[in-house]
N, C-alpha and C. Protein backbone atom coordinates (compact mmCIF):
# COMPACT_ATOMS: atom_id res chain seq x y z
N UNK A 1 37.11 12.30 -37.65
CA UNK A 1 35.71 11.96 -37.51
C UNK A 1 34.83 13.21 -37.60
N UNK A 2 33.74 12.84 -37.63
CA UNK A 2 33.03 13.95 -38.37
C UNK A 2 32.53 14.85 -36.98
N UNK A 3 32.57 13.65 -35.37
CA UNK A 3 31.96 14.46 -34.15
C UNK A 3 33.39 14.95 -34.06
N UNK A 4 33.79 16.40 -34.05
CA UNK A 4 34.90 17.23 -33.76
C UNK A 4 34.56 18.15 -33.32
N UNK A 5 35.11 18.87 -31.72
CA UNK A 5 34.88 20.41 -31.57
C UNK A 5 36.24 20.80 -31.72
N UNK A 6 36.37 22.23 -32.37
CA UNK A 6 37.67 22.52 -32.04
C UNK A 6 37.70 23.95 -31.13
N UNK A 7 38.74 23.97 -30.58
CA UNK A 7 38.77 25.12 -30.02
C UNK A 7 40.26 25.81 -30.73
N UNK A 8 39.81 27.10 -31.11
CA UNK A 8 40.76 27.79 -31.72
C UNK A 8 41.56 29.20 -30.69
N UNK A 9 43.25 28.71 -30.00
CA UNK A 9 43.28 29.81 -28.80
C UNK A 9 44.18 29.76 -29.03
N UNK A 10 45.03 30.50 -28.76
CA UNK A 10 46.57 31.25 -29.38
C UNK A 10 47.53 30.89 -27.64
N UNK A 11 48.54 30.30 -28.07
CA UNK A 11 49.72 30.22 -26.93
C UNK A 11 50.40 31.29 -26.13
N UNK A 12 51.09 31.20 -25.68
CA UNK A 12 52.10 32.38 -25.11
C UNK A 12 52.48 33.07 -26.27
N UNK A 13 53.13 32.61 -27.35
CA UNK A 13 53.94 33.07 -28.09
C UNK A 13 52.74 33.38 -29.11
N UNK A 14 51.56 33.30 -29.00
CA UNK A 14 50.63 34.02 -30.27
C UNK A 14 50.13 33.44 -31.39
N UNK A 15 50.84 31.92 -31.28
CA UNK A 15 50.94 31.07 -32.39
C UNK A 15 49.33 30.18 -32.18
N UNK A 16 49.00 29.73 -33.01
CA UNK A 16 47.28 29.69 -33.31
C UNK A 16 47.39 28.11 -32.29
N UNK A 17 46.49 27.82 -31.93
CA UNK A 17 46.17 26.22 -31.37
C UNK A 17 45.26 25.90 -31.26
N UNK A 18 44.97 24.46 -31.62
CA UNK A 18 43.56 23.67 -32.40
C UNK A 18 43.98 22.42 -31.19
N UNK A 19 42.88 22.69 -30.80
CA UNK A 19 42.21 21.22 -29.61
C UNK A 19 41.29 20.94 -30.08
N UNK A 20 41.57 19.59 -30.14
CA UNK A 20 39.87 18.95 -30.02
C UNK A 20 39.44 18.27 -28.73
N UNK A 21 37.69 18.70 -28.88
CA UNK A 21 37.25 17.71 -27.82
C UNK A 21 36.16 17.17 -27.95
N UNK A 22 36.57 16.31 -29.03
CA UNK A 22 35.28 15.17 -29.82
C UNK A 22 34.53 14.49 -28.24
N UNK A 23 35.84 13.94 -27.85
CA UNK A 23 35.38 12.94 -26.64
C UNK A 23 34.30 13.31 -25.23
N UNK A 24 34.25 14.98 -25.49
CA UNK A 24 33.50 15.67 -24.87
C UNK A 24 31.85 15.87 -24.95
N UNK A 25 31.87 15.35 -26.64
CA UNK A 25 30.42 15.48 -27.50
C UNK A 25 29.85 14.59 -27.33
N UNK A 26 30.34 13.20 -27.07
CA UNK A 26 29.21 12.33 -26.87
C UNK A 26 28.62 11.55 -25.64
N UNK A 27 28.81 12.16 -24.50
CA UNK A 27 28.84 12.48 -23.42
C UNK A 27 27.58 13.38 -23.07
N UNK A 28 27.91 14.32 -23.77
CA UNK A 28 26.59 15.63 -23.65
C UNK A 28 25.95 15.30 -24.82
N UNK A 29 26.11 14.98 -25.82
CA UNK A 29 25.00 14.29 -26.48
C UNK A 29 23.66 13.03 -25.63
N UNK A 30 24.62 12.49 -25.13
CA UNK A 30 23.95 11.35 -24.96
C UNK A 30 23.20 11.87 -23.67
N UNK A 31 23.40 12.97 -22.55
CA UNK A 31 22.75 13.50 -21.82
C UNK A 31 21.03 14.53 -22.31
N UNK A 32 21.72 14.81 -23.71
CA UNK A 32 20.65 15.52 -24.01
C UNK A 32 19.57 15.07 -24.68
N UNK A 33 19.84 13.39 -25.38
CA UNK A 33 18.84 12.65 -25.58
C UNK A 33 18.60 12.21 -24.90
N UNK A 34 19.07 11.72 -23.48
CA UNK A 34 18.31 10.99 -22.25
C UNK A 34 16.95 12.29 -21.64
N UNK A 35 17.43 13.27 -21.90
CA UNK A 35 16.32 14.30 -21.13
C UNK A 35 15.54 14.62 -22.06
N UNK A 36 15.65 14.47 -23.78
CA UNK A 36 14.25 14.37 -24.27
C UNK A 36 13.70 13.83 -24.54
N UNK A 37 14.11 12.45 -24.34
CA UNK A 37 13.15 11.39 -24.29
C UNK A 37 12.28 11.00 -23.29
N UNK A 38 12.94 11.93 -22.04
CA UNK A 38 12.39 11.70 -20.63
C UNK A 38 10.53 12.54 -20.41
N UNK A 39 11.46 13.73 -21.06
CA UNK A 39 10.19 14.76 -21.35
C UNK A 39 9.03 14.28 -21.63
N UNK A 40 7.86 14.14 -21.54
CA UNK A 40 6.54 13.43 -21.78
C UNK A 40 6.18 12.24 -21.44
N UNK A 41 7.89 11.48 -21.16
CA UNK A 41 7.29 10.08 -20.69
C UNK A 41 6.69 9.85 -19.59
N UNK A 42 6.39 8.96 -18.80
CA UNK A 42 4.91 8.54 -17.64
C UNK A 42 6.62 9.07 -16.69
N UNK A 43 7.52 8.68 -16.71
CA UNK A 43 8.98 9.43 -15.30
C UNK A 43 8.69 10.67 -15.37
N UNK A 44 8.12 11.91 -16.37
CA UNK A 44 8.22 13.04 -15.61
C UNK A 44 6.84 13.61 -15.48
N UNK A 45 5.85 12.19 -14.91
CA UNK A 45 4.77 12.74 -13.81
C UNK A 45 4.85 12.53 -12.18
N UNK A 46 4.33 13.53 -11.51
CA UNK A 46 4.79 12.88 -10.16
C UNK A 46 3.85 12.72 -9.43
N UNK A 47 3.84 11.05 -9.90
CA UNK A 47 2.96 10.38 -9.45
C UNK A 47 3.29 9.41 -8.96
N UNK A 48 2.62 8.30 -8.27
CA UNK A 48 3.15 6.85 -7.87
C UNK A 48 2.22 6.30 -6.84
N UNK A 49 2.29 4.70 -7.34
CA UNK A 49 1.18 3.58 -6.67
C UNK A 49 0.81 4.02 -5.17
N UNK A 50 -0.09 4.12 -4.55
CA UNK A 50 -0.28 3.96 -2.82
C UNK A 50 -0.15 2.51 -2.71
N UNK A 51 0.21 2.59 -1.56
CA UNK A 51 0.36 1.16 -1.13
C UNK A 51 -0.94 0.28 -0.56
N UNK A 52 -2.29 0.70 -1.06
CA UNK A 52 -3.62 0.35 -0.71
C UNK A 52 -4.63 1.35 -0.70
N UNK A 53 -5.84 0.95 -1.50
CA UNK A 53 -6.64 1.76 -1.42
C UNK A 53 -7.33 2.52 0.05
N UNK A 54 -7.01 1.42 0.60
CA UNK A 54 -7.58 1.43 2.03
C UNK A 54 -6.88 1.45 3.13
N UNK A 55 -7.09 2.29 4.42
CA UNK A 55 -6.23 2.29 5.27
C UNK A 55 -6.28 0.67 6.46
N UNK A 56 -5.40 0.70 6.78
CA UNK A 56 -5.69 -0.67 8.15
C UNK A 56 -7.08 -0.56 8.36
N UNK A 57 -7.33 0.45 8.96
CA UNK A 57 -9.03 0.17 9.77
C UNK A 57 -10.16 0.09 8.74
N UNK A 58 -10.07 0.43 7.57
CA UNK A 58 -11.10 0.40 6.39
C UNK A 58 -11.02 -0.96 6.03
N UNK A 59 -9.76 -1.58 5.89
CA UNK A 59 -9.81 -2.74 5.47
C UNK A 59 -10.87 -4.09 6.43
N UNK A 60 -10.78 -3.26 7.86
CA UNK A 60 -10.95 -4.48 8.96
C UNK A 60 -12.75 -4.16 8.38
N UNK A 61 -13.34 -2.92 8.56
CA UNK A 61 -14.25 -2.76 8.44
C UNK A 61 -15.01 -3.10 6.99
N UNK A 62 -13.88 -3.10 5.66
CA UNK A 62 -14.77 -3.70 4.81
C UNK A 62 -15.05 -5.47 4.85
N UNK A 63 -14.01 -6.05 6.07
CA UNK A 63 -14.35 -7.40 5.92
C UNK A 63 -15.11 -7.56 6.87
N UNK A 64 -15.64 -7.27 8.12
CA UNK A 64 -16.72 -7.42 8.81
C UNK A 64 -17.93 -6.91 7.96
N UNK A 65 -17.94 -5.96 6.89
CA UNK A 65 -19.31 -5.17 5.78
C UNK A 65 -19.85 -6.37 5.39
N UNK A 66 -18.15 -7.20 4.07
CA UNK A 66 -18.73 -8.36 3.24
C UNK A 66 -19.10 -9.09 4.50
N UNK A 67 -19.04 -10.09 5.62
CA UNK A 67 -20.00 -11.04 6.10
C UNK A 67 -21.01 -10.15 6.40
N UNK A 68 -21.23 -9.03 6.87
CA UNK A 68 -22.39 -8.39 7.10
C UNK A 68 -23.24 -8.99 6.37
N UNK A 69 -22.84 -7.95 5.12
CA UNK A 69 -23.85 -7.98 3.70
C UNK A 69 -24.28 -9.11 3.89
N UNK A 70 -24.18 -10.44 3.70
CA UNK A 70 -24.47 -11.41 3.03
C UNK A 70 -23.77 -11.27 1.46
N UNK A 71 -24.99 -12.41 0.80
CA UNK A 71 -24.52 -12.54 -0.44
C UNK A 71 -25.63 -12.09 -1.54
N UNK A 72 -26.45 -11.10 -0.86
CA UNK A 72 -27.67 -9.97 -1.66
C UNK A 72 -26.91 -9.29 -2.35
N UNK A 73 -25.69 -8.69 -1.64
CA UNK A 73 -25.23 -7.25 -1.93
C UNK A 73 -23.62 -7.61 -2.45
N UNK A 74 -23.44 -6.53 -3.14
CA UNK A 74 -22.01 -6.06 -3.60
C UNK A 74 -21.58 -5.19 -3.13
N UNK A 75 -19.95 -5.41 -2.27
CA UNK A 75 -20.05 -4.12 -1.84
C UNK A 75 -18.89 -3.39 -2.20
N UNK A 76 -18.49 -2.09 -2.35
CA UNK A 76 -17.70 -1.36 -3.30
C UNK A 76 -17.31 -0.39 -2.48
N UNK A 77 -16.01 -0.26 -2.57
CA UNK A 77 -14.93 1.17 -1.51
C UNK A 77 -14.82 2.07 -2.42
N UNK A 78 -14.72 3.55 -1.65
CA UNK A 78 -13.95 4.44 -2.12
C UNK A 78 -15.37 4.74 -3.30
N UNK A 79 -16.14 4.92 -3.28
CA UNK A 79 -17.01 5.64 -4.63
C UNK A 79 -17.28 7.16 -4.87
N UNK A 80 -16.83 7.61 -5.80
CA UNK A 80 -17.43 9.09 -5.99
C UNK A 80 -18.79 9.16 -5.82
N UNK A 81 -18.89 10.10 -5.23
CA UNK A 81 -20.48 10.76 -5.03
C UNK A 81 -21.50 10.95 -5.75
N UNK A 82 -20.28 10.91 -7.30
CA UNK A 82 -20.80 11.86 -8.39
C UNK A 82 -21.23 10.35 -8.80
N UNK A 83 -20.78 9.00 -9.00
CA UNK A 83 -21.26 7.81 -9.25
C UNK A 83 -22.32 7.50 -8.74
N UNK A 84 -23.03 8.29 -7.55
CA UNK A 84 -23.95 7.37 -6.19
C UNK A 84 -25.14 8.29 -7.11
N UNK A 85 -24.77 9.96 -7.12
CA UNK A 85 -25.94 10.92 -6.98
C UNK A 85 -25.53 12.04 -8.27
N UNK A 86 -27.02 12.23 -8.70
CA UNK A 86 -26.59 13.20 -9.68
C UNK A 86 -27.78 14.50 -9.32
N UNK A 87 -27.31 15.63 -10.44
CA UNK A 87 -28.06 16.97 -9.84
C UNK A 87 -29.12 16.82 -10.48
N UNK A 88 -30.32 16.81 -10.17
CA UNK A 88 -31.59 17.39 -11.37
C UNK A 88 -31.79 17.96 -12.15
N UNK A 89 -32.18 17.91 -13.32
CA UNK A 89 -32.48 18.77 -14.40
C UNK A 89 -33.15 19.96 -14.00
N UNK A 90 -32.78 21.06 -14.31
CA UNK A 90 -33.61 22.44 -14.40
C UNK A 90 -33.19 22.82 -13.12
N UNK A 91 -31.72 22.58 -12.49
CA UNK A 91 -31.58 23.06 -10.77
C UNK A 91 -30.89 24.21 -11.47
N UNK A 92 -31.12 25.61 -10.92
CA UNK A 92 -29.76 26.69 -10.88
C UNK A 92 -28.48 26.72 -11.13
N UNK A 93 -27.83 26.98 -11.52
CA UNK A 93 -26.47 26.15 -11.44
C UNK A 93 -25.81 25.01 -11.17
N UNK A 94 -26.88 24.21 -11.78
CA UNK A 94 -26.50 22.80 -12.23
C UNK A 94 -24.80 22.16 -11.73
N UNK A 95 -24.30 23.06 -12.36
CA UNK A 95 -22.86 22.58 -12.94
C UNK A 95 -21.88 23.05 -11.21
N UNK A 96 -22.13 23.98 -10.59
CA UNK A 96 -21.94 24.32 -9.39
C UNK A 96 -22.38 23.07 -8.16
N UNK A 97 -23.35 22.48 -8.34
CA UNK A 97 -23.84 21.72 -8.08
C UNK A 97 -23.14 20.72 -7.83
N UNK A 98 -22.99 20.26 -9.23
CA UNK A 98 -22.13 18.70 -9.83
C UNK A 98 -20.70 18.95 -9.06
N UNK A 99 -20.23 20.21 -9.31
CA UNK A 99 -18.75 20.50 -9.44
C UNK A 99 -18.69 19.76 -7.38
N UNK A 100 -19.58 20.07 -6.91
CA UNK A 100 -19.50 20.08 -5.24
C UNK A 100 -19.30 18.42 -5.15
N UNK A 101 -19.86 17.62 -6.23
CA UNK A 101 -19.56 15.80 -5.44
C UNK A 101 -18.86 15.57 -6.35
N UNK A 102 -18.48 15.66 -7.60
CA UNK A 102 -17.63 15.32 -7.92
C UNK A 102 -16.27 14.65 -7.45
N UNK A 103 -15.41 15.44 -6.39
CA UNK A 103 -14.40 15.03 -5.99
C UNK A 103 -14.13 14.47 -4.49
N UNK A 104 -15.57 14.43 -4.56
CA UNK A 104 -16.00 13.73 -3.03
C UNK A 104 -16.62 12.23 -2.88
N UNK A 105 -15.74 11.54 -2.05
CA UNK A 105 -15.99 10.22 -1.62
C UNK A 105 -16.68 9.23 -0.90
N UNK A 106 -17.03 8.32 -0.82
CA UNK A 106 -17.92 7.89 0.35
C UNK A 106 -16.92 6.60 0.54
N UNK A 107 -16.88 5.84 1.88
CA UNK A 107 -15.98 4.44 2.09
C UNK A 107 -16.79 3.50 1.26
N UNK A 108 -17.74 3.56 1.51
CA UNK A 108 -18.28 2.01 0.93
C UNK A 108 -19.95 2.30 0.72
N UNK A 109 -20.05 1.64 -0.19
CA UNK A 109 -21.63 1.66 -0.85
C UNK A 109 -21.85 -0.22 -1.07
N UNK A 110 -23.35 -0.22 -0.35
CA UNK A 110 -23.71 -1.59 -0.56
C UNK A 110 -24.93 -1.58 -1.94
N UNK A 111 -24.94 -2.19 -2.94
CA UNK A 111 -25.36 -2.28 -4.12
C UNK A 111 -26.25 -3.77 -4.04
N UNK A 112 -27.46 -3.56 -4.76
CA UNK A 112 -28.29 -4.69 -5.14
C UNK A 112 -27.55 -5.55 -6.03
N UNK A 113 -26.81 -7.36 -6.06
CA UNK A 113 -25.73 -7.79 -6.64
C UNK A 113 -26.73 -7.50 -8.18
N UNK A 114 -27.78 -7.69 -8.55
CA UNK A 114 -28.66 -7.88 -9.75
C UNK A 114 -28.69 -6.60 -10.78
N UNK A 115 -28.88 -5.24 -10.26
CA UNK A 115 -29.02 -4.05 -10.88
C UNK A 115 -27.85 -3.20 -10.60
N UNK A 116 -27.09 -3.25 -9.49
CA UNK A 116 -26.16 -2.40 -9.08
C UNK A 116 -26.93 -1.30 -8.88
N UNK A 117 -27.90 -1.28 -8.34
CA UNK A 117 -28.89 -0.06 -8.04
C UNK A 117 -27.76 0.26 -6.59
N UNK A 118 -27.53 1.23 -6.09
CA UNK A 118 -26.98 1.84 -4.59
C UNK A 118 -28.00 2.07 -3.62
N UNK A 119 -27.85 1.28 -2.57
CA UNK A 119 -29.06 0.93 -1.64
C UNK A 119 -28.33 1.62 -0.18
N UNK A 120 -27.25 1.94 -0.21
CA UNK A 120 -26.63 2.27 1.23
C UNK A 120 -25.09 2.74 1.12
N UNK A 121 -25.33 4.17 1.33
CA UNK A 121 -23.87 4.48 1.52
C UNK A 121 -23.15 4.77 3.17
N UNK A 122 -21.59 3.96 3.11
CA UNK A 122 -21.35 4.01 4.70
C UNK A 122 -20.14 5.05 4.77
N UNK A 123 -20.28 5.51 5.58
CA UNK A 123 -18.75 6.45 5.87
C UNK A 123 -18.21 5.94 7.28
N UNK A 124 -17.01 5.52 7.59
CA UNK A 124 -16.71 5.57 8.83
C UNK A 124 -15.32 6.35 9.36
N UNK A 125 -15.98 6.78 10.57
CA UNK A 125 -15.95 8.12 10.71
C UNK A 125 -14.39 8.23 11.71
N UNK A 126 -13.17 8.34 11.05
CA UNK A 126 -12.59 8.15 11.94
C UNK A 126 -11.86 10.35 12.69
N UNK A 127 -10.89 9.82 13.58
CA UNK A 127 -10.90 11.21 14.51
C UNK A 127 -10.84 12.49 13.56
N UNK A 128 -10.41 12.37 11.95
CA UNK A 128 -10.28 13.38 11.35
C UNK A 128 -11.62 14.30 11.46
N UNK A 129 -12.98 13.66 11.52
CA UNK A 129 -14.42 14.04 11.38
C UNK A 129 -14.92 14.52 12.33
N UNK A 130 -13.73 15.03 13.29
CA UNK A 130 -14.07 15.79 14.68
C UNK A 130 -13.52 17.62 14.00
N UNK A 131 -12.44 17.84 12.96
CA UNK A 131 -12.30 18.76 12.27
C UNK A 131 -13.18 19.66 11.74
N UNK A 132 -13.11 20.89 12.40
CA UNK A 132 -14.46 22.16 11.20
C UNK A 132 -14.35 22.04 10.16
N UNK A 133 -12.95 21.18 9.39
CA UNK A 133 -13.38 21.78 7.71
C UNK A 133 -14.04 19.83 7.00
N UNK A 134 -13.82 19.18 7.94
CA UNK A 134 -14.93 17.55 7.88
C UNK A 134 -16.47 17.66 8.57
N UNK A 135 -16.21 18.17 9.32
CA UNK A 135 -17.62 18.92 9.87
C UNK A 135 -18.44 19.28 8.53
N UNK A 136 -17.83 20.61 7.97
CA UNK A 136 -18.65 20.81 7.60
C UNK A 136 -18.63 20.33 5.84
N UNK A 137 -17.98 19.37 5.52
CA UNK A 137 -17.92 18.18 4.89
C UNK A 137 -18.94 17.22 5.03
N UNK A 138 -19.25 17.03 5.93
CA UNK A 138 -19.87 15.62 6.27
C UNK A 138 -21.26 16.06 6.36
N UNK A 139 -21.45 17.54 6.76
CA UNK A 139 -22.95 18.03 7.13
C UNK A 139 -23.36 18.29 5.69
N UNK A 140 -22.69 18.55 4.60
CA UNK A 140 -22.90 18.50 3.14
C UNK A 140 -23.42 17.24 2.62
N UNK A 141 -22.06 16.45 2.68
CA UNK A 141 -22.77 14.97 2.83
C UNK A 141 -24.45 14.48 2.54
N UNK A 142 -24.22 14.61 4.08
CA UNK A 142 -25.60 13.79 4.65
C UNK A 142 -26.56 14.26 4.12
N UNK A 143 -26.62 16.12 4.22
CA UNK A 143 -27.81 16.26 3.51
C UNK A 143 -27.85 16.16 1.80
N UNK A 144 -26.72 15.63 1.07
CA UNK A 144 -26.90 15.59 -0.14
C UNK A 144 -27.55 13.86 -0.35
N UNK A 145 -27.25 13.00 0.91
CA UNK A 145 -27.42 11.97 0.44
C UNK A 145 -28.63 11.74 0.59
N UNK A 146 -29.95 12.46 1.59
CA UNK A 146 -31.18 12.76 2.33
C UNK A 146 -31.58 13.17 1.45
N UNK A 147 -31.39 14.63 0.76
CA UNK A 147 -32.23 14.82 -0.47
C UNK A 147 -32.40 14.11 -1.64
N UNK A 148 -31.15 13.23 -1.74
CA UNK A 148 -30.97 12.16 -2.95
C UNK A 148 -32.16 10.73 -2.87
N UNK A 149 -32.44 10.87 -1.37
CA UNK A 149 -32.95 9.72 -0.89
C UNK A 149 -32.16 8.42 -1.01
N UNK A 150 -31.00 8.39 -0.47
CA UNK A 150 -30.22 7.06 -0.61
C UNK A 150 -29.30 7.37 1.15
N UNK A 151 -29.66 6.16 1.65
CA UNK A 151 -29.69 5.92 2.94
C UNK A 151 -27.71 6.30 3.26
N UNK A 152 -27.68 7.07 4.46
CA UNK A 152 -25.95 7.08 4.53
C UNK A 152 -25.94 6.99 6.12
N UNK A 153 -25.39 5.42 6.60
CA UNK A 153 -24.55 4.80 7.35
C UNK A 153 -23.41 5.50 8.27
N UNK A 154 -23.70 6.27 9.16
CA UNK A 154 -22.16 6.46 9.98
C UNK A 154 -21.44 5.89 10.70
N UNK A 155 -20.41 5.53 11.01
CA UNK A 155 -19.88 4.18 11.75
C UNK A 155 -18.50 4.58 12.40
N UNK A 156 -18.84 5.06 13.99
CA UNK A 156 -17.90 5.45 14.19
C UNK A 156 -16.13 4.58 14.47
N UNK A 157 -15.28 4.79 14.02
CA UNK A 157 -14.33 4.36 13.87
C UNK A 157 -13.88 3.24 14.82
N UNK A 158 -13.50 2.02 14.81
CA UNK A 158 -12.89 1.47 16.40
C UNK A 158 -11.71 0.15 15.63
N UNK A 159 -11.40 -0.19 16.89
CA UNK A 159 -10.00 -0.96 16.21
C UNK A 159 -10.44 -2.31 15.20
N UNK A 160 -11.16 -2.74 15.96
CA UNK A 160 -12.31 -4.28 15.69
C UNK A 160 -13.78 -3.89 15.39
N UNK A 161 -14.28 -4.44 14.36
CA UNK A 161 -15.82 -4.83 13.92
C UNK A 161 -16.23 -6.22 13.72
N UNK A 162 -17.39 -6.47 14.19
CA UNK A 162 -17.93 -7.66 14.40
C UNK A 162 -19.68 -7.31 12.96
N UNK A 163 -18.96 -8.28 12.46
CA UNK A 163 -20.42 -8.30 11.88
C UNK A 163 -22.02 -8.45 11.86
N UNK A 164 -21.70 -9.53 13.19
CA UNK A 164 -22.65 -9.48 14.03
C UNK A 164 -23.18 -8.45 14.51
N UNK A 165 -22.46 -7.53 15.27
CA UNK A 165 -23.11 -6.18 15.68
C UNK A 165 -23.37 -5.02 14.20
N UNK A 166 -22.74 -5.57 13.32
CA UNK A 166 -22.89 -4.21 12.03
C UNK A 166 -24.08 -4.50 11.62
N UNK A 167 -24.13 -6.02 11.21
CA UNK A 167 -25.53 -6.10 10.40
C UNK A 167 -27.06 -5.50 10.64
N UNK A 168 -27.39 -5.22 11.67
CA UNK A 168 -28.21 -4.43 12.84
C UNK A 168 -28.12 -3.06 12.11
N UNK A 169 -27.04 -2.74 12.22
CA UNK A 169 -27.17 -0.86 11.81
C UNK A 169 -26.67 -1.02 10.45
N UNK A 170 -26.72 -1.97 9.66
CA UNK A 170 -26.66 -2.15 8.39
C UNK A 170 -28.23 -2.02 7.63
N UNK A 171 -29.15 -3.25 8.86
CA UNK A 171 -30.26 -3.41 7.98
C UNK A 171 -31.37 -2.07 8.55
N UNK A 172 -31.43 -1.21 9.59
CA UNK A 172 -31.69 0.07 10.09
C UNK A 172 -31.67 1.09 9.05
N UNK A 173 -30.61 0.76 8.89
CA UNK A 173 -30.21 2.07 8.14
C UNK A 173 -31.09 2.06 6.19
N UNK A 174 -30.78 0.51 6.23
CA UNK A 174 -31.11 0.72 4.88
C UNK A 174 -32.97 0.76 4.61
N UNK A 175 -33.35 0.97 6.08
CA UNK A 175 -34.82 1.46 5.82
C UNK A 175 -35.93 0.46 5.45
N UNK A 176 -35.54 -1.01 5.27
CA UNK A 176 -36.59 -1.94 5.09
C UNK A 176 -35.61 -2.73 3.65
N UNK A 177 -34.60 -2.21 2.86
CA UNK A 177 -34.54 -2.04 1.72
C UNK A 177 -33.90 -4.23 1.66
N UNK A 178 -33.76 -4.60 2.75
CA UNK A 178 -33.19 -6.04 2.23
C UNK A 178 -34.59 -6.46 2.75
N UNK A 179 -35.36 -6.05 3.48
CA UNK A 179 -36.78 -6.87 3.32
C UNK A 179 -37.56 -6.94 2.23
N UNK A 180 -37.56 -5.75 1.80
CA UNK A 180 -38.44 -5.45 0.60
C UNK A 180 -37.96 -6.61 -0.66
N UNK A 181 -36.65 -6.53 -0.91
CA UNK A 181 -35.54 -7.12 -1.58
C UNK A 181 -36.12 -8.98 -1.59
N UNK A 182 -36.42 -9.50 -0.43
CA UNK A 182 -36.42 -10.51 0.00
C UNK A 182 -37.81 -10.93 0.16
N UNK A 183 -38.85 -10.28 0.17
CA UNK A 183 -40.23 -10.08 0.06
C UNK A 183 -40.38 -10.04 -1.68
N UNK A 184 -39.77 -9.44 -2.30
CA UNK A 184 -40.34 -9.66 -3.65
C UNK A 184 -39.56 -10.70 -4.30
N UNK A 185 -38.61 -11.22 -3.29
CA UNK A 185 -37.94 -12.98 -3.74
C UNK A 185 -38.90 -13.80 -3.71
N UNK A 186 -39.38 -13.83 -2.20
CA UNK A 186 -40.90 -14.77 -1.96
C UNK A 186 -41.81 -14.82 -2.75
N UNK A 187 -42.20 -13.61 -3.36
CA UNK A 187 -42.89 -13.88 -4.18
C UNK A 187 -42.92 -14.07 -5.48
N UNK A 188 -42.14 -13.89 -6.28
CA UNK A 188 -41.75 -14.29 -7.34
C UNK A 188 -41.68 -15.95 -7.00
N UNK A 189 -41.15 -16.46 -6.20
CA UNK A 189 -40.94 -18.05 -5.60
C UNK A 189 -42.63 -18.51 -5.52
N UNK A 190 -43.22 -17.88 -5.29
CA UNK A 190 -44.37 -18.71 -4.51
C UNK A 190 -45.30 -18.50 -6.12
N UNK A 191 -44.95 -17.44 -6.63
CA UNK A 191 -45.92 -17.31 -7.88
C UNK A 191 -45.24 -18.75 -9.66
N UNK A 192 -43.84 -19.47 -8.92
CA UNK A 192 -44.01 -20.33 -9.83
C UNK A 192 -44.40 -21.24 -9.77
């Protein structure tokens, strides 16, 4: 057969000797196409599913949010910053700027269901945000979301949320923004 290795090694007595070890080649063949086919495929990233976007207590708290909300709002986990807020034209280092929310998160943003305009971003705040390097995370934050003018929600962490008590520091926070919302329903209603 044409897969043949030979090995060429001389005996005691000096006399020449031919081994083969075909049966050896396709063995390590077949090892060395398993590893380059492996090469580039999605197995040699190391990566893999979480088991939820959200931890236990995010979850409890985004389902006390949705009855909060009502059915005005959409509400959305986990959003980049860089989705909520962008830098101004003609700022200094623009791109220094951007580079800072980019990879920074907020828990949940409540959205107008009609425009997806962002009317309220919430963070809740669990014991990690007692940390100097969330500290001074969060003091970035706030004032990026203050100068942005888009309202940000703190909610300190607990086992149970009642929607009843959220909706209160839901509609507080968002500054008038579901009255206003609901005031220019009325009237659009009353003007047909």
């Amino acid at each position: 057969p044409w897969l043949r290795w030979r090995v060429y090694s001389a005996n005691r007595n000096g006399v020449a000797v031919v081994q083969e070890y075909w049966y050896l080649i396709v063995p390590i063949l077949g090892v060395l196409w398993w590893l380059l086919r492996r090469t580039g495929s999605s197995a040699s990233y190391p990566y893999e599913k979480r088991s939820s976007v959200m931890t236990r207590n995010e979850q409890e708290f985004y389902r006390a949010l949705l009855s909060a909300a009502g059915r005005d709002f959409d509400v959305f986990a986990m959003v980049r910053m860089a989705d909520l807020l962008t830098v101004r034209n003609g700022i200094a280092k623009r791109q220094s700027w951007q580079s800072r929310i980019n990879c920074k998160h907020i828990d949940f943003v409540l959205c107008d269901m009609e425009t997806q305009r962002p009317l309220l971003a919430i963070e809740v705040d669990d014991r990690s945000h007692q940390r100097k390097d969330r500290q001074e995370r969060d003091y970035f934050v706030d004032r990026a979301f203050d100068a942005a003018g888009l309202p940000l929600l703190r909610i300190q962490a607990t086992r149970n949320y009642s929607a009843d008590e959220l909706r209160p520091a839901v509609d507080a926070a968002m500054n008038g923004e579901r009255s206003r919302k609901l005031a220019s329903e009325r009237r659009v209603r009353v003007g047909q």
